[in-house]
Every structure is written in structure tokens, then in C-alpha cells.
C-alpha atoms as a PDB file:
ATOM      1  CA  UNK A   1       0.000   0.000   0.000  1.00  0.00           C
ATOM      2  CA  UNK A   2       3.203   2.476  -0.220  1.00  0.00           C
ATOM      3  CA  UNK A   3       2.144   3.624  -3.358  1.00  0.00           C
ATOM      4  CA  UNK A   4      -0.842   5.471  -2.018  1.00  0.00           C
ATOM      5  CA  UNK A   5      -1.270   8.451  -0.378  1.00  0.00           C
ATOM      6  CA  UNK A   6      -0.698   8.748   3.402  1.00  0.00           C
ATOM      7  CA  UNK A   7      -4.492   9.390   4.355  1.00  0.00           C
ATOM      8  CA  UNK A   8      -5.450  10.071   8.216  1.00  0.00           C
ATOM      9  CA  UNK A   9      -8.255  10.977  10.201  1.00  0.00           C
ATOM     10  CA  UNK A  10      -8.573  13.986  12.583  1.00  0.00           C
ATOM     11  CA  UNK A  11     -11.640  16.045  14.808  1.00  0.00           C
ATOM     12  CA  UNK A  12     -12.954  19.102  12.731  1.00  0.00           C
ATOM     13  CA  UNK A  13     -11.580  22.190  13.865  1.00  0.00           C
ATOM     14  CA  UNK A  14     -13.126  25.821  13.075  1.00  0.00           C
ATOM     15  CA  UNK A  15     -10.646  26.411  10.548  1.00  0.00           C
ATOM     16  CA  UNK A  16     -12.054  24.005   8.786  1.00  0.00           C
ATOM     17  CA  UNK A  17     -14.813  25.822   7.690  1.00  0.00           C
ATOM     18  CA  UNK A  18     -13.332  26.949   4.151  1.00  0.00           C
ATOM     19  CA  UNK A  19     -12.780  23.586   2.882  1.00  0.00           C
ATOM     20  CA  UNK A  20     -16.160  22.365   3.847  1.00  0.00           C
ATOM     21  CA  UNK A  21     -17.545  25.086   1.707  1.00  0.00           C
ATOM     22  CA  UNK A  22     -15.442  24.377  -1.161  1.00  0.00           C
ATOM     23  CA  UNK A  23     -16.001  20.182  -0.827  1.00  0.00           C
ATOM     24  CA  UNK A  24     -20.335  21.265  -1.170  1.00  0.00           C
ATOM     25  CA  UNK A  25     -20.275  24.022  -3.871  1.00  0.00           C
ATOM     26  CA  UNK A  26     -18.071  20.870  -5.758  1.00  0.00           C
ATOM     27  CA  UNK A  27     -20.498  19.823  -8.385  1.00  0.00           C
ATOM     28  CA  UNK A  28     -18.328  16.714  -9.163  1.00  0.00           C
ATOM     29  CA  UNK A  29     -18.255  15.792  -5.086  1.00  0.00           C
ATOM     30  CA  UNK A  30     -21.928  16.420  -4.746  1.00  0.00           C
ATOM     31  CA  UNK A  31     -23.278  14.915  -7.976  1.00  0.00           C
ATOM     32  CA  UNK A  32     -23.882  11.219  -6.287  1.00  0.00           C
ATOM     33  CA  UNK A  33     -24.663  12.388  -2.198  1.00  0.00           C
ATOM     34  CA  UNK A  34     -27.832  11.345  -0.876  1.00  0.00           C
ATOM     35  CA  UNK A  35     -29.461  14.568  -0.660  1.00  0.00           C
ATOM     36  CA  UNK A  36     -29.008  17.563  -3.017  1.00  0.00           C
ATOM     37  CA  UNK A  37     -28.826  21.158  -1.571  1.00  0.00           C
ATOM     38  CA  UNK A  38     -29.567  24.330  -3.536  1.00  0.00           C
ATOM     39  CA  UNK A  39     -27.021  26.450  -1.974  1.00  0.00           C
ATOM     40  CA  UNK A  40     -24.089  25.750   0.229  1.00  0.00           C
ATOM     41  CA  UNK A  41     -22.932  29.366   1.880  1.00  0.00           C
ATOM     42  CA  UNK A  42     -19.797  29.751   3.828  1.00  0.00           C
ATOM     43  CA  UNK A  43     -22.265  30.525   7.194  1.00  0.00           C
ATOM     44  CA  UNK A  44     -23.369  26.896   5.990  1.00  0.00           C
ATOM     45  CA  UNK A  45     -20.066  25.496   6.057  1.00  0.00           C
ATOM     46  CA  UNK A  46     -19.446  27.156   9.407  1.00  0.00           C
ATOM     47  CA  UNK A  47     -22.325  26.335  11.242  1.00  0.00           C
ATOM     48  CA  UNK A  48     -21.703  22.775   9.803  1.00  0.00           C
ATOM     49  CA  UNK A  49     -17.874  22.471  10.885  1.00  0.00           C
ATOM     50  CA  UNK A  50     -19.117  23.696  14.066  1.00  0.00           C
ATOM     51  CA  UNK A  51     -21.809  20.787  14.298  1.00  0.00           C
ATOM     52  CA  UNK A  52     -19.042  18.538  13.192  1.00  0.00           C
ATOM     53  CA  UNK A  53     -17.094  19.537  16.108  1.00  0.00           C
ATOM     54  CA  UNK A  54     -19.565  18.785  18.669  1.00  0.00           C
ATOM     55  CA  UNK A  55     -18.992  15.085  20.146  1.00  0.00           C
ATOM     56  CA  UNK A  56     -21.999  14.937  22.656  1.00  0.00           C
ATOM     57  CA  UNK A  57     -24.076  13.563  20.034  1.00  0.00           C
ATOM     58  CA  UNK A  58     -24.673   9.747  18.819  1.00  0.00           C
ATOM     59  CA  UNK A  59     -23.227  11.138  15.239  1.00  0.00           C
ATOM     60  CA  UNK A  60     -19.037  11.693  14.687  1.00  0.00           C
ATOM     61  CA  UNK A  61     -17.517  13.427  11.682  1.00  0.00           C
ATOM     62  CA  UNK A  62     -13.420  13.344  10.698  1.00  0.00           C
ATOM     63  CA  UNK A  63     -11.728  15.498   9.088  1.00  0.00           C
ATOM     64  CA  UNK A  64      -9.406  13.520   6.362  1.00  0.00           C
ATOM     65  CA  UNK A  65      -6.151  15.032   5.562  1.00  0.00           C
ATOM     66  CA  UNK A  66      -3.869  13.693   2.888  1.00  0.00           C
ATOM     67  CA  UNK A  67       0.111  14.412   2.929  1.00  0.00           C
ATOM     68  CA  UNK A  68       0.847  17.220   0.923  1.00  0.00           C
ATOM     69  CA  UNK A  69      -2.523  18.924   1.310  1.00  0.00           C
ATOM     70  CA  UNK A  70      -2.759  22.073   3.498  1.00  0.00           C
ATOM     71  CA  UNK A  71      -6.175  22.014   4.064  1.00  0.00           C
ATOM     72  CA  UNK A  72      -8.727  18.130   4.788  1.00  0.00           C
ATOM     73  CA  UNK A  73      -9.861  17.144   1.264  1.00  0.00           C
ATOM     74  CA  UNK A  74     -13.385  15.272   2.714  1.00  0.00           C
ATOM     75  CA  UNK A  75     -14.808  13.578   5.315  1.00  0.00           C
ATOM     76  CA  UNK A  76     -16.290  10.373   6.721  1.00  0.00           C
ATOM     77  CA  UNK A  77     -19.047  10.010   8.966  1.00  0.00           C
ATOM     78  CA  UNK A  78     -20.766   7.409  11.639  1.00  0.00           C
ATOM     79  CA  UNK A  79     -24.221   8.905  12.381  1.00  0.00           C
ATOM     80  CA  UNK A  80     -26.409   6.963  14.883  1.00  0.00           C
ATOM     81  CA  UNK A  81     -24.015   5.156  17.143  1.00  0.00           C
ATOM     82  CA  UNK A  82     -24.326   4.013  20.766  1.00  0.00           C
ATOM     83  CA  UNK A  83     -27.759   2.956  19.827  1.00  0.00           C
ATOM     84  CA  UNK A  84     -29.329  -1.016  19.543  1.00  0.00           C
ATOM     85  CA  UNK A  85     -29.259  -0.232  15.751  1.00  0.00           C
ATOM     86  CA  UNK A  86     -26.132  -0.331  13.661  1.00  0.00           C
ATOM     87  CA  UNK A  87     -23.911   2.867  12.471  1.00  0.00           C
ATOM     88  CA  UNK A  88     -24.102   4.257   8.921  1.00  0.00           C
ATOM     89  CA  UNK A  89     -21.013   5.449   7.209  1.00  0.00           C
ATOM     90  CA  UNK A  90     -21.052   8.436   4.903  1.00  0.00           C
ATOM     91  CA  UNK A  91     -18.243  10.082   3.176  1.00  0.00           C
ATOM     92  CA  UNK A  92     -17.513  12.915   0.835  1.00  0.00           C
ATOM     93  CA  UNK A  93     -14.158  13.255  -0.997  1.00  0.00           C
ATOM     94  CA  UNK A  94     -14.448  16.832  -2.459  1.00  0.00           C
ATOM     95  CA  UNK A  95     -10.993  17.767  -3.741  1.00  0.00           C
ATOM     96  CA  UNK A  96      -8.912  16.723  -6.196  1.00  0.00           C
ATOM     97  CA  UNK A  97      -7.855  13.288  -4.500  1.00  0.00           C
ATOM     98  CA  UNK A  98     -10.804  11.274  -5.920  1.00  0.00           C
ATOM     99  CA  UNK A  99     -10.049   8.354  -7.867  1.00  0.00           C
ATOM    100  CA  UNK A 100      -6.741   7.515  -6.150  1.00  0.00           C
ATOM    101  CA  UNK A 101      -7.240   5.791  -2.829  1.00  0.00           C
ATOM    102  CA  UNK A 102      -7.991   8.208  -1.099  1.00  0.00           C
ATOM    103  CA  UNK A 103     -11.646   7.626  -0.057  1.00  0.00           C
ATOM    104  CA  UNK A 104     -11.254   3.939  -0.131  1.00  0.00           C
ATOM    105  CA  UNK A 105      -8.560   4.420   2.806  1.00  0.00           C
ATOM    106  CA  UNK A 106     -10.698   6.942   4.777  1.00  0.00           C
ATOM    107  CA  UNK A 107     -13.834   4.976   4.652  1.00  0.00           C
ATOM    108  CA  UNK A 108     -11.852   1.457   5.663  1.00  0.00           C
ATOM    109  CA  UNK A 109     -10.253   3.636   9.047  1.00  0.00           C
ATOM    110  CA  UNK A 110     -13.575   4.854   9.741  1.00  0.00           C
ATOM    111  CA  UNK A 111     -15.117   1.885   9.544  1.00  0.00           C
ATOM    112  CA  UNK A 112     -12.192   0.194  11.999  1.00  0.00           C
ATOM    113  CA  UNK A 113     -13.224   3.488  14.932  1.00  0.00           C
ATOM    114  CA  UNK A 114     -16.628   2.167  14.488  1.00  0.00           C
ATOM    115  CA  UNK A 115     -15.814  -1.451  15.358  1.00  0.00           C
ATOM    116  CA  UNK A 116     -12.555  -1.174  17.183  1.00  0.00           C
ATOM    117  CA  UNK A 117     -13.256   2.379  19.302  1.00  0.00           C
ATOM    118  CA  UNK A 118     -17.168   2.757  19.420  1.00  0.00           C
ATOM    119  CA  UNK A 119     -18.246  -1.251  20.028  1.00  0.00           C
ATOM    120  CA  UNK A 120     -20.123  -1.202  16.648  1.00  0.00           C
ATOM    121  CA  UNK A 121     -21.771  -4.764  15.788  1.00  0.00           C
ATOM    122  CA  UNK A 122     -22.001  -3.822  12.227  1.00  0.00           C
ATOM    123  CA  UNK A 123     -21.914  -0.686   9.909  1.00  0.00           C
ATOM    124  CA  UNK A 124     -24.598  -0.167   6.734  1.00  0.00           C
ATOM    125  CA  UNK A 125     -24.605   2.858   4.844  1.00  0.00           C
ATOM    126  CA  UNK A 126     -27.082   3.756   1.849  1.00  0.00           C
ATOM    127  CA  UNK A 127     -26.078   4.123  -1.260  1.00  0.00           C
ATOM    128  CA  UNK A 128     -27.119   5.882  -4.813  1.00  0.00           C
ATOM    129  CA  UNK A 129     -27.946   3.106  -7.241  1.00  0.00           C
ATOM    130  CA  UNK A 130     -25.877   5.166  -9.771  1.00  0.00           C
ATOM    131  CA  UNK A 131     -23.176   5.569  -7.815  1.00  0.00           C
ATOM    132  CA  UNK A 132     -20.562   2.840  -9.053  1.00  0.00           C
ATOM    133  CA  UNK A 133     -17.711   4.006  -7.550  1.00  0.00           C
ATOM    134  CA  UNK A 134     -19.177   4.119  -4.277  1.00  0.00           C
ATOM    135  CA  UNK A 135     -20.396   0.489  -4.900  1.00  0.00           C
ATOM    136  CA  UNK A 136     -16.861  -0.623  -5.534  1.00  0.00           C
ATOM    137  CA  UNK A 137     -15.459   0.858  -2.968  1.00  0.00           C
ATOM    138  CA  UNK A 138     -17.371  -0.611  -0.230  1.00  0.00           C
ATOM    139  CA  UNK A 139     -17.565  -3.986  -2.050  1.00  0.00           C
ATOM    140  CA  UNK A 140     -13.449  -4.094  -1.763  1.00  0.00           C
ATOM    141  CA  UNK A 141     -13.982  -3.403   1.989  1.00  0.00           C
ATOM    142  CA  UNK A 142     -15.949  -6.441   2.404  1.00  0.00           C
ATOM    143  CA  UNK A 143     -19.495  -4.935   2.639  1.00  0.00           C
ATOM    144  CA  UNK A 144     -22.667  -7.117   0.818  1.00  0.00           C
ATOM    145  CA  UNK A 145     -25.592  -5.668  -1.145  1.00  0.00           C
ATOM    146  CA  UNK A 146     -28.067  -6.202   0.949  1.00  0.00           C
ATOM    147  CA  UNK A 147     -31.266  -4.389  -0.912  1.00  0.00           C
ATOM    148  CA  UNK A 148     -32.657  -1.762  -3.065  1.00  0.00           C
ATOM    149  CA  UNK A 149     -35.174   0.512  -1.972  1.00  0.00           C
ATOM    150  CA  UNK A 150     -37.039   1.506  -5.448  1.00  0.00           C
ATOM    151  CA  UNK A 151     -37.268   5.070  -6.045  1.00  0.00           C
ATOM    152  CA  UNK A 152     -36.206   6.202  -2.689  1.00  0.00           C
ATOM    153  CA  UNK A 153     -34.588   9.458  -3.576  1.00  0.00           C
ATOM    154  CA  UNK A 154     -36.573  12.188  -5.213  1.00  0.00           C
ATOM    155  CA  UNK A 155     -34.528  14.521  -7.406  1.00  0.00           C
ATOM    156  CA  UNK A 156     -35.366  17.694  -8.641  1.00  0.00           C
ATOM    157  CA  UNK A 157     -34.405  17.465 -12.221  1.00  0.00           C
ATOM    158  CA  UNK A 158     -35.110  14.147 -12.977  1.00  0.00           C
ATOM    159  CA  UNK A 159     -36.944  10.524 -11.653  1.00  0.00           C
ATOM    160  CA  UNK A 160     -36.298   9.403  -8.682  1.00  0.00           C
ATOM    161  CA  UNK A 161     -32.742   7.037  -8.029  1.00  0.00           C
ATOM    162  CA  UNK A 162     -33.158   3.920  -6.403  1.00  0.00           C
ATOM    163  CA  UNK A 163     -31.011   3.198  -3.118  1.00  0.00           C
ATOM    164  CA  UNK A 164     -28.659   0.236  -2.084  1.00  0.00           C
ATOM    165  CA  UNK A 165     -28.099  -0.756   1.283  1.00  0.00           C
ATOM    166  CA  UNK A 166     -25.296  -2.578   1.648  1.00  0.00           C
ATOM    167  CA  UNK A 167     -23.323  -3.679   4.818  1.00  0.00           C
ATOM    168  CA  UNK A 168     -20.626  -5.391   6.830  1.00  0.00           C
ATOM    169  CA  UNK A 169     -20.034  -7.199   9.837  1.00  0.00           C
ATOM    170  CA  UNK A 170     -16.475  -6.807  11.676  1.00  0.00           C
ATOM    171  CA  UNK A 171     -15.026 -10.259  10.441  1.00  0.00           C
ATOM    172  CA  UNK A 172     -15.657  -9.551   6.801  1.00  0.00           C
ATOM    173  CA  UNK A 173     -14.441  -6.049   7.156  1.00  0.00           C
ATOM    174  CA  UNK A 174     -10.793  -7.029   9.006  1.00  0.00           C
ATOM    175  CA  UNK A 175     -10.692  -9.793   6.211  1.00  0.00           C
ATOM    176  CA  UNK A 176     -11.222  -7.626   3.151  1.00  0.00           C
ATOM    177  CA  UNK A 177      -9.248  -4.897   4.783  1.00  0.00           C
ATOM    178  CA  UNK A 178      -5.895  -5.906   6.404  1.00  0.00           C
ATOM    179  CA  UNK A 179      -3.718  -4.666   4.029  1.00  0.00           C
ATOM    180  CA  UNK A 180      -5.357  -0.815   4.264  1.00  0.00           C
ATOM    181  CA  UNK A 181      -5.142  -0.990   7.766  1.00  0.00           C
ATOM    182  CA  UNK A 182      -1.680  -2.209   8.433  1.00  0.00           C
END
């Protein structure tokens, strides 16, 4: 794995704030994310970061920084944990990083805090039909297609996309994964 970038996770900070702007105003980034937004303003992206920040919830956000980038490039998220009910994972890569790793990486340490540091039994995460790459990426970290949910997300300019859930349980994660987490 030494010809990847060195990816890492990290707490948002309120500096932050700027590159959560630019990763939503990223029509390339946003194209395949669950929901759409109309606008994404900087008091968006601060009031965001700042939500980010805030670890008394049952949702945690990371920051992921990639060697040779000044500023995080995306994020990963586990919303709904401590609860009976399994984790979902979400991500966004919004910089210039996607297609080389880089999300693949984030998403697999993510994924090993949810089992390893918060106790997680499983994690799911719903996915865009369309979204391939997505699709891959989680397939390579173990995760099975578990079910489509026809027509589950409206879109403005256009018929609804059907959703994938997929998931994984730790065994099959640690087994598809070793080599990312060594």
C-alpha cells in the first residue's frame, strides 16, 4: 500500500470551515450524495464544521487530511451510534484526490473506529444506485448488497434514483481490509 497516499483521520476544527464550503459548492463531489442542496454558503459550512465539532451527540464526523494537502480534502461520517441499531457510514471526498485511494482508505479507518473504538456490531450505509464508484469501494472493503429501496430518492431534475443498502459485519471487514489498515 506504499504507493498510495498517506491518508489520516482527525476532529474538525473551526478552521475548517473553508474547505467544507469548497467540498459542497463541488459539483463533481456532490453529484452522487444522498441529498441535493440548492445552496451551500460559507455561514453553511461554518455552522456545519461547528456541528461537526460537537462530540456529545450519537453522530461523529473526521476530518481527512492527505500528505501534501494544506487544508482536509473530505470527510467520513458514523451517524447513529451508541444505539441497539447499527452505524451508517457516509463520506464525501471533495478535492482533487478522488479516484486515487484516497476515499477507499478513509472509509476502511472509519469503519475500523466504528468497530474497534465505538463497540459497533455492524456498519450499513445507503447508497445511490448510480453511484458505481461508491459500490466498488465498499464492495473491496468487504461490505454485501443487501437491498434496493425503489425510487427512494426524489430529485429535482429528474426521476427518482433507487437506493442500495449494503453492509458489513467486523469479520468480513478485518478480512477484506488488512492490508489498508496495516
Amino acid at each position: 500500500m506504499a504507493d498510495l497516499p498517506k491518508v489520516t483521520l482527525r476532529p474538525f476544527r473551526e478552521g475548517d470551515a473553508p474547505a467544507v464550503y469548497r467540498w459542497f459548492n463541488n459539483p463533481a463531489a456532490i453529484a452522487s450524495l444522498m441529498e441535493q442542496r440548492d445552496e451551500f454558503t460559507l455561514a453553511q459550512a461554518e455552522a456545519w464544521t461547528r456541528r461537526a465539532m460537537d462530540g456529545s451527540g450519537e453522530d461523529r464526523k473526521f476530518a481527512i487530511e492527505v500528505e501534501g494537502y494544506a487544508e482536509p480534502v473530505g470527510f467520513t461520517a458514523l451517524y447513529g451510534l451508541f444505539r441497539q441499531t447499527a452505524p451508517e457510514l457516509g463520506a464525501l471526498i471533495g478535492d482533487d484526490v478522488r479516484g486515487k485511494g484516497v476515499g477507499r482508505r478513509a472509509e476502511a479507518l472509519t469503519i475500523a473506529k466504528a468497530f474497534d473504538e465505538y463497540g459497533a456490531h455492524r456498519v450499513y450505509g445507503r447508497i445511490p444506485a448510480r453511484n458505481e464508484v461508491a459500490k466498488k469501494t465498499v464492495a473491496g472493503l468487504g461490505w454485501k448488497h443487501e437491498g434496493t429501496m425503489r425510487a427512494h430518492l426524489a430529485r429535482r431534475n429528474g426521476p427518482p434514483d433507487d437506493c442500495e443498502v449494503w453492509g458489513v459485519l467486523p469479520d468480513e471487514f478485518r478480512a477484506a481490509a488488512a492490508g489498508l489498515l496495516e
